[in-house]
N, C-alpha and C. Protein backbone atom coordinates (compact mmCIF):
# COMPACT_ATOMS: atom_id res chain seq x y z
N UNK A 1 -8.60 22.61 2.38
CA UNK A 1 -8.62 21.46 1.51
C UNK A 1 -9.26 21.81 0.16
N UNK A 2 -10.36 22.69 0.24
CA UNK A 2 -11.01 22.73 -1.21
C UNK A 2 -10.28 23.57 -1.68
N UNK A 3 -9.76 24.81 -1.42
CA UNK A 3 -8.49 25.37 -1.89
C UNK A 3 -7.37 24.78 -2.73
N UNK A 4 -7.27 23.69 -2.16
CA UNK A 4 -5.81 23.13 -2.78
C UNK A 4 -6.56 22.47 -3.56
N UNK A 5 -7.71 21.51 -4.48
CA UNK A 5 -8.20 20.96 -4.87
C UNK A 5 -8.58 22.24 -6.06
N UNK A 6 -8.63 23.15 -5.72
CA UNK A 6 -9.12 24.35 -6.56
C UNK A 6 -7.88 24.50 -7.33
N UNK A 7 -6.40 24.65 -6.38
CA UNK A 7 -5.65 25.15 -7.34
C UNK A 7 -5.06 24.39 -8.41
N UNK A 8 -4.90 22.83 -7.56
CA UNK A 8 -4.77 21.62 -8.66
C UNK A 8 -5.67 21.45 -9.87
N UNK A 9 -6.80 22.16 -10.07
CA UNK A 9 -7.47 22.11 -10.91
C UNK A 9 -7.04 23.06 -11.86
N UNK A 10 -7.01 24.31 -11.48
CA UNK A 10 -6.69 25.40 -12.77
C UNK A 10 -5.10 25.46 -12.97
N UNK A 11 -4.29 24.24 -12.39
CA UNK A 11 -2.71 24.06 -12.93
C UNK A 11 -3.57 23.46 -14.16
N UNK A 12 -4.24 22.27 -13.64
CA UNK A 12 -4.82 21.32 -14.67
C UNK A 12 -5.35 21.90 -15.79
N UNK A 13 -5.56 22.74 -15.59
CA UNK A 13 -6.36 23.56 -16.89
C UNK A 13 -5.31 24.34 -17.34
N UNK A 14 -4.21 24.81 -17.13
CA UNK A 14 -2.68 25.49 -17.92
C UNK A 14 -2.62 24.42 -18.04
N UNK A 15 -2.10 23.49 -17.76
CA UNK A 15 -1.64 21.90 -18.28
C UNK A 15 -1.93 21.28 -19.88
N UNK A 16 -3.13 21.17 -19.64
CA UNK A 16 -4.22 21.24 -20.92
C UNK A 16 -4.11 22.20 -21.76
N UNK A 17 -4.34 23.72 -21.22
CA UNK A 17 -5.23 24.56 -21.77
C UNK A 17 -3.63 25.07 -22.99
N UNK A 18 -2.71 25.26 -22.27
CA UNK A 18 -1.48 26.63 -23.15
C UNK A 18 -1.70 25.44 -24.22
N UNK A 19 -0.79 24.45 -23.83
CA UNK A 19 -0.67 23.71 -25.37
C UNK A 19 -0.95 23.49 -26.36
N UNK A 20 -2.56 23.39 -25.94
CA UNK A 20 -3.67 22.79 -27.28
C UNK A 20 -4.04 24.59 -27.66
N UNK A 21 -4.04 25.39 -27.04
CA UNK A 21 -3.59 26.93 -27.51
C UNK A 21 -2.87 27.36 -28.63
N UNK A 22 -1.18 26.86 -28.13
CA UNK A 22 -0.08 27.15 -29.07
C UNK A 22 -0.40 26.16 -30.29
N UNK A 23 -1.02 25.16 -30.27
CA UNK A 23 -1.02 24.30 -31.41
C UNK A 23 -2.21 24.81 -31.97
N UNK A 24 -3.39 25.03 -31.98
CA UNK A 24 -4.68 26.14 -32.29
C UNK A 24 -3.67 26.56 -33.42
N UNK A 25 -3.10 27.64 -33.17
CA UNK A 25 -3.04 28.61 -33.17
C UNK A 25 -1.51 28.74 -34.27
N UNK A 26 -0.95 27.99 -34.10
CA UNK A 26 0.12 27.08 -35.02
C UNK A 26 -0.77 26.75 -36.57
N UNK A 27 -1.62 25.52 -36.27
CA UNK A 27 -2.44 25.18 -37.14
C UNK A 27 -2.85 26.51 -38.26
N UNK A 28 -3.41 27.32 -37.09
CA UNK A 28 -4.48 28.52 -38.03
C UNK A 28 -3.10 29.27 -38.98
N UNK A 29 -2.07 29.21 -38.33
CA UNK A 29 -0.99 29.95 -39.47
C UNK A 29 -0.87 29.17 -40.30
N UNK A 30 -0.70 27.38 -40.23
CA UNK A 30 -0.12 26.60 -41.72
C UNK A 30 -1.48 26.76 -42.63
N UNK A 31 -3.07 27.12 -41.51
CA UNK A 31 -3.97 26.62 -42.96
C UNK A 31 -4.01 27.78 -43.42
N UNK A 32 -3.31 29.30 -43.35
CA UNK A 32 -3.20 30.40 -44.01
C UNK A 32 -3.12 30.57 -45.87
N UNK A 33 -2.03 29.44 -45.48
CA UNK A 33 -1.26 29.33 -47.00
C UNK A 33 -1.42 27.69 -47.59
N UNK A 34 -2.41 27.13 -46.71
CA UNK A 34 -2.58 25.63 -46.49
C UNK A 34 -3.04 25.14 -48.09
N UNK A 35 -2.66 23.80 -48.44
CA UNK A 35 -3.45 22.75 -48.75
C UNK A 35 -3.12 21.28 -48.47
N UNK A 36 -3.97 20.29 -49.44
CA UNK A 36 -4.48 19.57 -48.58
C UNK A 36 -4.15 18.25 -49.27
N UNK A 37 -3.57 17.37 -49.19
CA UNK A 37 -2.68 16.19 -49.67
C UNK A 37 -3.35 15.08 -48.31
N UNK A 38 -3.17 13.80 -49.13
CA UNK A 38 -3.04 12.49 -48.47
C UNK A 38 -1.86 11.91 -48.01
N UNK A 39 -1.61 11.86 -46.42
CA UNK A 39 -0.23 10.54 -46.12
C UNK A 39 -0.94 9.67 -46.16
N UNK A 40 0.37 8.73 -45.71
CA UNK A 40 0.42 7.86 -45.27
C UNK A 40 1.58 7.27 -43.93
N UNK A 41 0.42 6.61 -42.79
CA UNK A 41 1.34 6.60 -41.35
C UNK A 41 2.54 5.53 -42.07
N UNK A 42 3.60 6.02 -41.84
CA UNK A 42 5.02 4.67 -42.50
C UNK A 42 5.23 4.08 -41.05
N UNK A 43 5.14 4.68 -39.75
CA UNK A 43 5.74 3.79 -38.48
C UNK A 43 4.86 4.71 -37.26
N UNK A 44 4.96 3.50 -36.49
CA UNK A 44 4.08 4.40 -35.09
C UNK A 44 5.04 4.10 -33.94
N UNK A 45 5.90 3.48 -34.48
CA UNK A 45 7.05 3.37 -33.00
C UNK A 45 7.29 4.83 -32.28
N UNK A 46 7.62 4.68 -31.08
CA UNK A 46 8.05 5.72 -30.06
C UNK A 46 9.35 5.95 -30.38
N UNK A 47 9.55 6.86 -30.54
CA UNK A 47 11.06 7.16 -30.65
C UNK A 47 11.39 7.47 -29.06
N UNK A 48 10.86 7.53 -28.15
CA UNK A 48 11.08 7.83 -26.86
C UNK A 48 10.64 6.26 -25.66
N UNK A 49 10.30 5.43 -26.96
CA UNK A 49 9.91 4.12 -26.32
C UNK A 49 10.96 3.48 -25.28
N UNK A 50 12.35 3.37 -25.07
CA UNK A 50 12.47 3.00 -24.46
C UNK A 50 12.85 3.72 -22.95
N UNK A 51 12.53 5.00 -22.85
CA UNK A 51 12.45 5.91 -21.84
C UNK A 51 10.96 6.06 -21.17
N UNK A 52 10.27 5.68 -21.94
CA UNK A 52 8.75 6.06 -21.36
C UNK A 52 8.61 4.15 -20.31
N UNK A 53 8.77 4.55 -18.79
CA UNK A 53 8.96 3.26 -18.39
C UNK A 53 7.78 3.19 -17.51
N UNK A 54 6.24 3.91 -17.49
CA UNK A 54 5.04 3.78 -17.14
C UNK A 54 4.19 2.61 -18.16
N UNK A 55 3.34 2.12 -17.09
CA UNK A 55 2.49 1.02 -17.96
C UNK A 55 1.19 1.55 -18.32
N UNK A 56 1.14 2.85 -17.88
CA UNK A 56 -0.34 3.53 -17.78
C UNK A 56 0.29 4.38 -18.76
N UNK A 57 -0.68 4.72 -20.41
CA UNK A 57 -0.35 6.01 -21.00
C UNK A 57 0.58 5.28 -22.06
N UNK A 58 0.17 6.18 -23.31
CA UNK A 58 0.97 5.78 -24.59
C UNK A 58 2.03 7.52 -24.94
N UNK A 59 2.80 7.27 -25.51
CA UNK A 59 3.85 8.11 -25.83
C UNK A 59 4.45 7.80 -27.32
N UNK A 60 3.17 7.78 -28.34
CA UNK A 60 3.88 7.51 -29.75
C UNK A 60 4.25 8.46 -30.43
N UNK A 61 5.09 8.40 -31.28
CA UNK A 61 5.21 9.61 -32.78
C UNK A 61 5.22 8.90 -33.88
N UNK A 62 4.46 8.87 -34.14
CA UNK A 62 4.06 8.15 -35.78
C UNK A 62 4.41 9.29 -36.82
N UNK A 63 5.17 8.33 -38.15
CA UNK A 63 5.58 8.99 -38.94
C UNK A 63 4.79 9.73 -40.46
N UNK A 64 4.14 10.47 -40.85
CA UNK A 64 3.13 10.22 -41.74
C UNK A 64 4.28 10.96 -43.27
N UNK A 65 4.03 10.15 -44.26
CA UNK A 65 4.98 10.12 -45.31
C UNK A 65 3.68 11.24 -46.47
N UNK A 66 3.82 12.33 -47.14
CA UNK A 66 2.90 12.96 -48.01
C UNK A 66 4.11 13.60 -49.11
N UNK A 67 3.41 14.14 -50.12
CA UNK A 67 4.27 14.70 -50.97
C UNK A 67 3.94 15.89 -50.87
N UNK A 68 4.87 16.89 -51.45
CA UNK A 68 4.76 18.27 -51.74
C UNK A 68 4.41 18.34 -53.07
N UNK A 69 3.74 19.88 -53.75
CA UNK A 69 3.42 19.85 -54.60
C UNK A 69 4.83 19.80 -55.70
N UNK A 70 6.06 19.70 -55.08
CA UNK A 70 7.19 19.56 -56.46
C UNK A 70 7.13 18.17 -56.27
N UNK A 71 6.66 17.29 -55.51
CA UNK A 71 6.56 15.85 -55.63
C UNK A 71 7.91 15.08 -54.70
N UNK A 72 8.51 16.02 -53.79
CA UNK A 72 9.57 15.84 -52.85
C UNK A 72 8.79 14.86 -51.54
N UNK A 73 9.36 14.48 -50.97
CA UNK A 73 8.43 13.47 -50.23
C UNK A 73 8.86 13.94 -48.71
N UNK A 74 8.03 14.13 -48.28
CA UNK A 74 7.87 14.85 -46.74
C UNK A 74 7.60 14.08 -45.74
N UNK A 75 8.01 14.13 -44.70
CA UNK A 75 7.56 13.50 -43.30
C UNK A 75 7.12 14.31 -42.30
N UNK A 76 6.30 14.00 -41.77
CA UNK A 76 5.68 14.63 -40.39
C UNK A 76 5.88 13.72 -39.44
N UNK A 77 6.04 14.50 -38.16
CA UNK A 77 6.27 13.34 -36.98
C UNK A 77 5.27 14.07 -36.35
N UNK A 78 4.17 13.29 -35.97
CA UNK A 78 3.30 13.52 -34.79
C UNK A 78 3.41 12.95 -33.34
N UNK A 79 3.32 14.24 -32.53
CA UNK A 79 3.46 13.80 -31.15
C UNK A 79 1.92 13.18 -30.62
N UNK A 80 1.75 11.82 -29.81
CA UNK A 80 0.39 11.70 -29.57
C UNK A 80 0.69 11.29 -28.53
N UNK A 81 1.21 12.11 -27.31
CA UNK A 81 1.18 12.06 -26.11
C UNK A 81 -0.19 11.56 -25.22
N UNK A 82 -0.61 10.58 -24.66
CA UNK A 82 -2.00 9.95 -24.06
C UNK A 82 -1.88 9.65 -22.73
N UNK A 83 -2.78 9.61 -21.76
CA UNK A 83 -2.91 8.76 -20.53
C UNK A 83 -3.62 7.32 -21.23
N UNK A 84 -4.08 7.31 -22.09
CA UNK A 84 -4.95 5.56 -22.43
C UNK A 84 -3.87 5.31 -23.32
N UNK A 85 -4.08 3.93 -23.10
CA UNK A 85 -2.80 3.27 -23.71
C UNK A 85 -3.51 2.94 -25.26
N UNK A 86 -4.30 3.57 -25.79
CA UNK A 86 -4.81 3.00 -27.34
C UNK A 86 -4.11 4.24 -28.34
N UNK A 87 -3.55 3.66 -29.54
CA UNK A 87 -3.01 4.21 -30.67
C UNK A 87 -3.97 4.79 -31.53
N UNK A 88 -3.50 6.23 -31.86
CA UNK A 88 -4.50 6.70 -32.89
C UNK A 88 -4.00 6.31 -34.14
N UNK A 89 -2.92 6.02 -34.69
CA UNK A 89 -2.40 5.83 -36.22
C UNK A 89 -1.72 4.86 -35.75
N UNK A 90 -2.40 4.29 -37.00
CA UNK A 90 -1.38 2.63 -36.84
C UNK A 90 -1.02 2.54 -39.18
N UNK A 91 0.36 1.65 -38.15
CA UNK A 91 1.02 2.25 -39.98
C UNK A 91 -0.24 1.63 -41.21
N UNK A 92 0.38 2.37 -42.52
CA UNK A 92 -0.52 2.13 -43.54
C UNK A 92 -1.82 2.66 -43.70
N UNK A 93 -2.27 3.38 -42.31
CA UNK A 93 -3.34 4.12 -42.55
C UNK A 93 -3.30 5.76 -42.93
N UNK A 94 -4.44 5.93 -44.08
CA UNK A 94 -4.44 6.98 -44.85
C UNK A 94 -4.73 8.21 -43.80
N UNK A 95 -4.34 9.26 -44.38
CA UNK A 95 -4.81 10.55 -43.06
C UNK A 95 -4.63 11.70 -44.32
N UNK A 96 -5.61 12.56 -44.07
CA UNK A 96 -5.47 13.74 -44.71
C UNK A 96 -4.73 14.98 -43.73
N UNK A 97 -3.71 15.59 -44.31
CA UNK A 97 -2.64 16.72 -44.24
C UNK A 97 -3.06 18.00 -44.75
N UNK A 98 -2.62 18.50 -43.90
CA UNK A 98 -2.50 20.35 -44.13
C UNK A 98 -1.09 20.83 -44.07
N UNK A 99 -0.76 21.06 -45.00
CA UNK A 99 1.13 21.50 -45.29
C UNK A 99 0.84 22.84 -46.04
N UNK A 100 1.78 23.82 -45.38
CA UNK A 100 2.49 25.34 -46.07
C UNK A 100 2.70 25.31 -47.24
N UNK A 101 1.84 26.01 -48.38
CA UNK A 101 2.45 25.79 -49.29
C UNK A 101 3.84 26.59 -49.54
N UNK A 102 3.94 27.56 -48.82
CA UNK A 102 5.22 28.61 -49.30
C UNK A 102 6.18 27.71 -48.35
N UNK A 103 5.91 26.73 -47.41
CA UNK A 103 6.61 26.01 -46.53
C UNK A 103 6.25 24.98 -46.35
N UNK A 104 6.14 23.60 -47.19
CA UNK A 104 5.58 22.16 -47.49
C UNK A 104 5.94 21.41 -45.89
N UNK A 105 7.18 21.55 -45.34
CA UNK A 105 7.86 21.01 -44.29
C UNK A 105 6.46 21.31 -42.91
N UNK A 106 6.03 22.31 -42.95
CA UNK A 106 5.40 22.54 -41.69
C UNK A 106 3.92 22.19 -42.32
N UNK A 107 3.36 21.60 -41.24
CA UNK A 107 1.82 20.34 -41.82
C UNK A 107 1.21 20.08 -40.24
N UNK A 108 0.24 19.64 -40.34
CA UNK A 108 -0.35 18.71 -39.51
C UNK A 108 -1.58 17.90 -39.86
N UNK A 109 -1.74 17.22 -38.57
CA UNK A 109 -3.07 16.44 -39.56
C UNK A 109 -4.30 16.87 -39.10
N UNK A 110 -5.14 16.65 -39.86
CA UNK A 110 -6.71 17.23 -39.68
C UNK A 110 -7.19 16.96 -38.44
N UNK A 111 -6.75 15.71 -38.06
CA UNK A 111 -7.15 14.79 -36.65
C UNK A 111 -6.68 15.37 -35.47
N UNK A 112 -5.49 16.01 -35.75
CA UNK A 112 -5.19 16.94 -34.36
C UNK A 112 -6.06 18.08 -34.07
N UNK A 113 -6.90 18.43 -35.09
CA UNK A 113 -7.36 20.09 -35.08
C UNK A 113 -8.46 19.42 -33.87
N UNK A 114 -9.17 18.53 -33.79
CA UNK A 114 -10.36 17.69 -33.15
C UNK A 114 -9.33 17.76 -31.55
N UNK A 115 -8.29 16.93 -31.39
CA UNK A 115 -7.85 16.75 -30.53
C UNK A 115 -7.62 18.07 -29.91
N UNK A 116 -7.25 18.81 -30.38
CA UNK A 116 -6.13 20.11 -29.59
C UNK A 116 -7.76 21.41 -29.12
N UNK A 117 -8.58 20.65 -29.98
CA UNK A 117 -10.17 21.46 -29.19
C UNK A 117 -10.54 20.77 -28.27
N UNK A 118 -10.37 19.44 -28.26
CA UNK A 118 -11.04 18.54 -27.23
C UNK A 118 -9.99 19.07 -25.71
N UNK A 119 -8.94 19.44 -26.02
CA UNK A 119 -7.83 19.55 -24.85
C UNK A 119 -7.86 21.07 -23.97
N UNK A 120 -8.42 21.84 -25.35
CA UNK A 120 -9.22 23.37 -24.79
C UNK A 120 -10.26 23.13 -24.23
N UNK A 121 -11.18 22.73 -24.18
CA UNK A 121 -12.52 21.98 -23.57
C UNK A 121 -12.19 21.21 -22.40
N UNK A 122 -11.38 20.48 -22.73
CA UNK A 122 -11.08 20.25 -21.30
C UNK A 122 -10.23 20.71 -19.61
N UNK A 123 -9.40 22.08 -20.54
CA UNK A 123 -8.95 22.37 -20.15
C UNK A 123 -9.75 23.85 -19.42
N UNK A 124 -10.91 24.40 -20.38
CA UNK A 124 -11.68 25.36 -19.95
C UNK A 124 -12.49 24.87 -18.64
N UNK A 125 -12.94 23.30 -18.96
CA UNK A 125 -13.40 22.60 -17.65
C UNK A 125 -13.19 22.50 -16.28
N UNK A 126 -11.92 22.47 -16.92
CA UNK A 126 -10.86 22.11 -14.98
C UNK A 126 -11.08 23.61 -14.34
N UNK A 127 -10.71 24.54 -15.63
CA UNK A 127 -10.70 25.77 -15.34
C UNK A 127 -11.93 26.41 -14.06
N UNK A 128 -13.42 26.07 -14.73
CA UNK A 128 -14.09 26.55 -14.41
C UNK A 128 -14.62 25.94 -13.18
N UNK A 129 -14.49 24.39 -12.44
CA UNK A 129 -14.34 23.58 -11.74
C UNK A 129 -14.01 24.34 -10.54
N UNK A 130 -12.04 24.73 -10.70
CA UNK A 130 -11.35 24.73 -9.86
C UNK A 130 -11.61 26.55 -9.34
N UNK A 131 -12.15 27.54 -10.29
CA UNK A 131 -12.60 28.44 -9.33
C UNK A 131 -14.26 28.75 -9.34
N UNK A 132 -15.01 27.60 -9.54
CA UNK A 132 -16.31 27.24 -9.11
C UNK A 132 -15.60 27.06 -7.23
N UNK A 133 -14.99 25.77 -6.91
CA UNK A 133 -14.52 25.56 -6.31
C UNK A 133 -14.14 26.63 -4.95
N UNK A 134 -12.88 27.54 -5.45
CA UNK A 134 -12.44 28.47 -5.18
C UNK A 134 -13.59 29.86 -4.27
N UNK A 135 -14.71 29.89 -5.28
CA UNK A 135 -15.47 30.79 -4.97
C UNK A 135 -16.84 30.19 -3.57
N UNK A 136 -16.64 28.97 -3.99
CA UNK A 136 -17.55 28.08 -2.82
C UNK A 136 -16.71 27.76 -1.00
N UNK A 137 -15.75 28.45 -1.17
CA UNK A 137 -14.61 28.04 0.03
C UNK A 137 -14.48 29.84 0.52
N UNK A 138 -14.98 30.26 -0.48
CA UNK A 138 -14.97 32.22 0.21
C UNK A 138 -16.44 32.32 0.50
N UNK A 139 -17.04 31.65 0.13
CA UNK A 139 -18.36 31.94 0.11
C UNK A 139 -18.89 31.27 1.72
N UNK A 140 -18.54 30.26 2.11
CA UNK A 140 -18.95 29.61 3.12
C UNK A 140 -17.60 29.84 4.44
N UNK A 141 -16.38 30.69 3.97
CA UNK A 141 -15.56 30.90 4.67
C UNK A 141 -15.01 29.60 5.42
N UNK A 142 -14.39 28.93 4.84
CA UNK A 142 -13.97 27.94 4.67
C UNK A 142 -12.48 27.83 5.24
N UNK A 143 -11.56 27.64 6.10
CA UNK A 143 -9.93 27.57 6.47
C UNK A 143 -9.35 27.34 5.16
N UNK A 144 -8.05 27.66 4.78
CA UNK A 144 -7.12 27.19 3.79
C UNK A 144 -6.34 26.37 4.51
């Protein structure tokens, strides 16, 4: 039993952990060539709203509207995949952007850099949990 509780934990932690990784790590290439402009959220509707048919958990992509430095007007769609059903951007609110300058199209917002650490952290957690776990079930010789 603590076995399987072990391994459900460090899925839980790949679950968490690759994503907020690849997005890390995404980020650190746009702020290479980065700067730094103001949107604005234009819509927070789900574009996947009428497929997401759980009452637990939000599934928005809010649209955030910024300019490039030729003054072309850009959109970002943010994914804010949640288990709590509360909205981080709700339209009309201001957010500061990080966009390519040799590539204006690729951006994100400052607010994810917080999130996508909070998701490594949590994901290092489960990690360390599930073969805390792991090592307490060899240790006391425990059945699988």
């Amino acid at each position: 039993m603590i076995y399987g509780f072990s391994l459900l934990l460090i899925l839980l932690s790949l679950v968490f952990g690759v994503p907020a990784i690849r997005q890390i790590l995404n980020m650190q290439d746009i702020k290479k060539n980065g700067a730094t402009t103001t949107g604005i959220v234009s819509s927070s509707k789900s574009a996947m709203g009428w497929l997401w048919m759980a009452e637990f958990g939000n599934q928005d992509r809010p649209l955030v509207q910024y300019y490039s430095p030729s003054g072309t007007e850009m959109v970002l769609e943010v994914i804010t995949s949640s288990i709590l059903p509360m909205r981080r951007y709700e339209p009309g609110q201001a957010l500061e952007v990080i966009y390519d300058t040799t590539r204006p199209g690729r951006a994100y917002l400052t607010q994810e850099w917080t999130v996508a650490l909070r998701e490594i952290w949590l994901g290092g957690g489960a990690l360390i949990v599930g073969i805390a776990l792991w090592i307490v079930g060899r240790i006391y010789i425990l059945p699988f």
